[in-house]
Protein backbone atom coordinates (compact mmCIF):
# COMPACT_ATOMS: atom_id res chain seq x y z
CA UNK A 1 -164.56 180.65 -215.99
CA UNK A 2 -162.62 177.46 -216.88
CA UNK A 3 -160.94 177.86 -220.45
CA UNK A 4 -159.25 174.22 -220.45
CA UNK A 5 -161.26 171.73 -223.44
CA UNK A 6 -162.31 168.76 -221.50
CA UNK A 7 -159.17 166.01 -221.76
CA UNK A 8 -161.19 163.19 -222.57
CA UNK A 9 -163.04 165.49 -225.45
CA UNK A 10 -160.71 164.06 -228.17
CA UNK A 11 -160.44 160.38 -227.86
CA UNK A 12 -164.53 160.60 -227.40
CA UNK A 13 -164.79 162.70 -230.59
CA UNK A 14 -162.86 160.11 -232.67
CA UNK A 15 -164.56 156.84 -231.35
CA UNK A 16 -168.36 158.84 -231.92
CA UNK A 17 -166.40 159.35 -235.53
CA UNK A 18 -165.20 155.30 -236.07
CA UNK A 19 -169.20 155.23 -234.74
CA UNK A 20 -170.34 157.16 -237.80
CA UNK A 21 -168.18 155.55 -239.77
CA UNK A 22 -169.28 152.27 -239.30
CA UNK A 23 -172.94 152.91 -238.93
CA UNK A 24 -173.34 152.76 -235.27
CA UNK A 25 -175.82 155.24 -235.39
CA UNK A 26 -177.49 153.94 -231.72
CA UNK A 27 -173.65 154.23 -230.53
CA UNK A 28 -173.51 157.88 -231.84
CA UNK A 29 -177.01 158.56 -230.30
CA UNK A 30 -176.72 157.40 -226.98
CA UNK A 31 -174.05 160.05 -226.33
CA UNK A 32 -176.38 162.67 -227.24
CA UNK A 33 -177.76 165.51 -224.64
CA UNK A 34 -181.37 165.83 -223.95
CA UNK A 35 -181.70 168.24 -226.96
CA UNK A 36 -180.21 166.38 -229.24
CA UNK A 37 -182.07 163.27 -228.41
CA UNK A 38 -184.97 165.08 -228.92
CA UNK A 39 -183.60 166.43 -232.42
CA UNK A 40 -181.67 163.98 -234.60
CA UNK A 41 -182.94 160.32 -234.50
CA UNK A 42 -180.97 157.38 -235.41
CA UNK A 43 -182.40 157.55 -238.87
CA UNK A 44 -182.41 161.05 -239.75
CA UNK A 45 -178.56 160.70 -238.77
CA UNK A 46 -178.00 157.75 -241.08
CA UNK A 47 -179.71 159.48 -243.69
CA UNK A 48 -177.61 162.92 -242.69
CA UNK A 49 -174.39 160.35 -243.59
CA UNK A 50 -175.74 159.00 -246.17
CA UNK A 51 -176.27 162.05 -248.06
CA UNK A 52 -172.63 163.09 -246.89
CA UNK A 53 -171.42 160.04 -248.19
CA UNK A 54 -172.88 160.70 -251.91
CA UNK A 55 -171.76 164.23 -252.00
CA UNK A 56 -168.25 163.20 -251.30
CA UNK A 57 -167.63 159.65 -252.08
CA UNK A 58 -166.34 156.70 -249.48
CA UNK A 59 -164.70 157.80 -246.20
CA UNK A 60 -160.96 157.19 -246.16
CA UNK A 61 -159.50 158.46 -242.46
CA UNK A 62 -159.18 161.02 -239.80
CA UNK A 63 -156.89 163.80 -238.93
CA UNK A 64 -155.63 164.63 -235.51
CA UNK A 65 -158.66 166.16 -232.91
CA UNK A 66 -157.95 169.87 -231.93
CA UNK A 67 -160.60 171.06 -228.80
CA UNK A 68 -161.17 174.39 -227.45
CA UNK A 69 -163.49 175.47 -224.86
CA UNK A 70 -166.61 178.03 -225.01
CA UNK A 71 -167.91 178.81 -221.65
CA UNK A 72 -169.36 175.26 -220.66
CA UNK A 73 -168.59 173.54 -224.04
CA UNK A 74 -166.13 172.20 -225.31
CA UNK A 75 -165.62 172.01 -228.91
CA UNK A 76 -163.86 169.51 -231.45
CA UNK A 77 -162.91 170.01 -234.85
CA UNK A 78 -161.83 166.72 -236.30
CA UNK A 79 -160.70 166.54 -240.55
CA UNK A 80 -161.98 163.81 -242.39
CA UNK A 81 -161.24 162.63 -245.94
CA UNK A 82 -163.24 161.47 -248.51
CA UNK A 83 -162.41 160.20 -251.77
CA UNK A 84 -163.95 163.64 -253.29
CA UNK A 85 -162.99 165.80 -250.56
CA UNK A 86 -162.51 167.03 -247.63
CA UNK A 87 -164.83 167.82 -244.03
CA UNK A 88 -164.24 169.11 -240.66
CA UNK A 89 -166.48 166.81 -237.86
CA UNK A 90 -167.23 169.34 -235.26
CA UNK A 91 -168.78 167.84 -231.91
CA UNK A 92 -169.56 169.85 -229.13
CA UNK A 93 -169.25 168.20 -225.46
CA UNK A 94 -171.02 169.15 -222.44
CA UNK A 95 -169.23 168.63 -219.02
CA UNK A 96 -170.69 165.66 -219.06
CA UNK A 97 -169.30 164.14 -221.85
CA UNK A 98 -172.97 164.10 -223.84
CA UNK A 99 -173.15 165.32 -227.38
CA UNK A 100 -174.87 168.88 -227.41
CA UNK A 101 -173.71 169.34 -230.78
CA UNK A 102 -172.65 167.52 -233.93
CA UNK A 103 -171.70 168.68 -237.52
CA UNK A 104 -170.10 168.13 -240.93
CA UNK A 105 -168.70 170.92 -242.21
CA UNK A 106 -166.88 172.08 -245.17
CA UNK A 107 -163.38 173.10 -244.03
CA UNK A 108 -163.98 176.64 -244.95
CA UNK A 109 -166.38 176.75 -242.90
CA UNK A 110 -165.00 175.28 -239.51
């Protein structure tokens, strides 16, 4: 079983991030899986962000990308800061490169 994170996993995670961001939402879709597709429209996203956004205030950067792999995922846990705290971005790649998974999490949780 290969254990390596996809290379091109990072870079990806933080442009789907700058997507978010600046409410690309059709940018942020297209990259999604079959499932996903199928699960979070462009506007239940923007509204997902939204909602994020009023919890914790306007978004003021990115940290540095860390990936690890799970059997044919890989996995990337990106900080963010807001003006009232902080999140973890977690996106989860397919070999592919499409989304199969995307979350905001409290850092305690990631």
């Amino acid at each position: 079983m290969n254990t390596t994170p996809l290379a091109e996993a990072a870079p990806i995670a933080a442009s789907v991030i700058d997507d978010l961001t600046g409410g690309r939402w059709d940018a942020v879709t297209s990259r999604f899986d079959t499932a996903m597709q199928t699960g979070l429209s462009e506007d239940a996203l923007a509204a997902a962000w939204g909602r994020i956004v009023g919890l914790a205030g306007n978004y003021e950067g990115r940290g540095d990308t860390e990936a690890t792999r799970t059997a044919d995922i890989t996995v990337t846990n990106t900080p963010l800061r807001f003006e009232a705290g902080d999140y973890v971005a977690r996106i989860a790649f397919r070999d592919d490169l499409t989304i199969a998974g995307l979350h905001i999490l409290n850092p305690e949780l990631a």
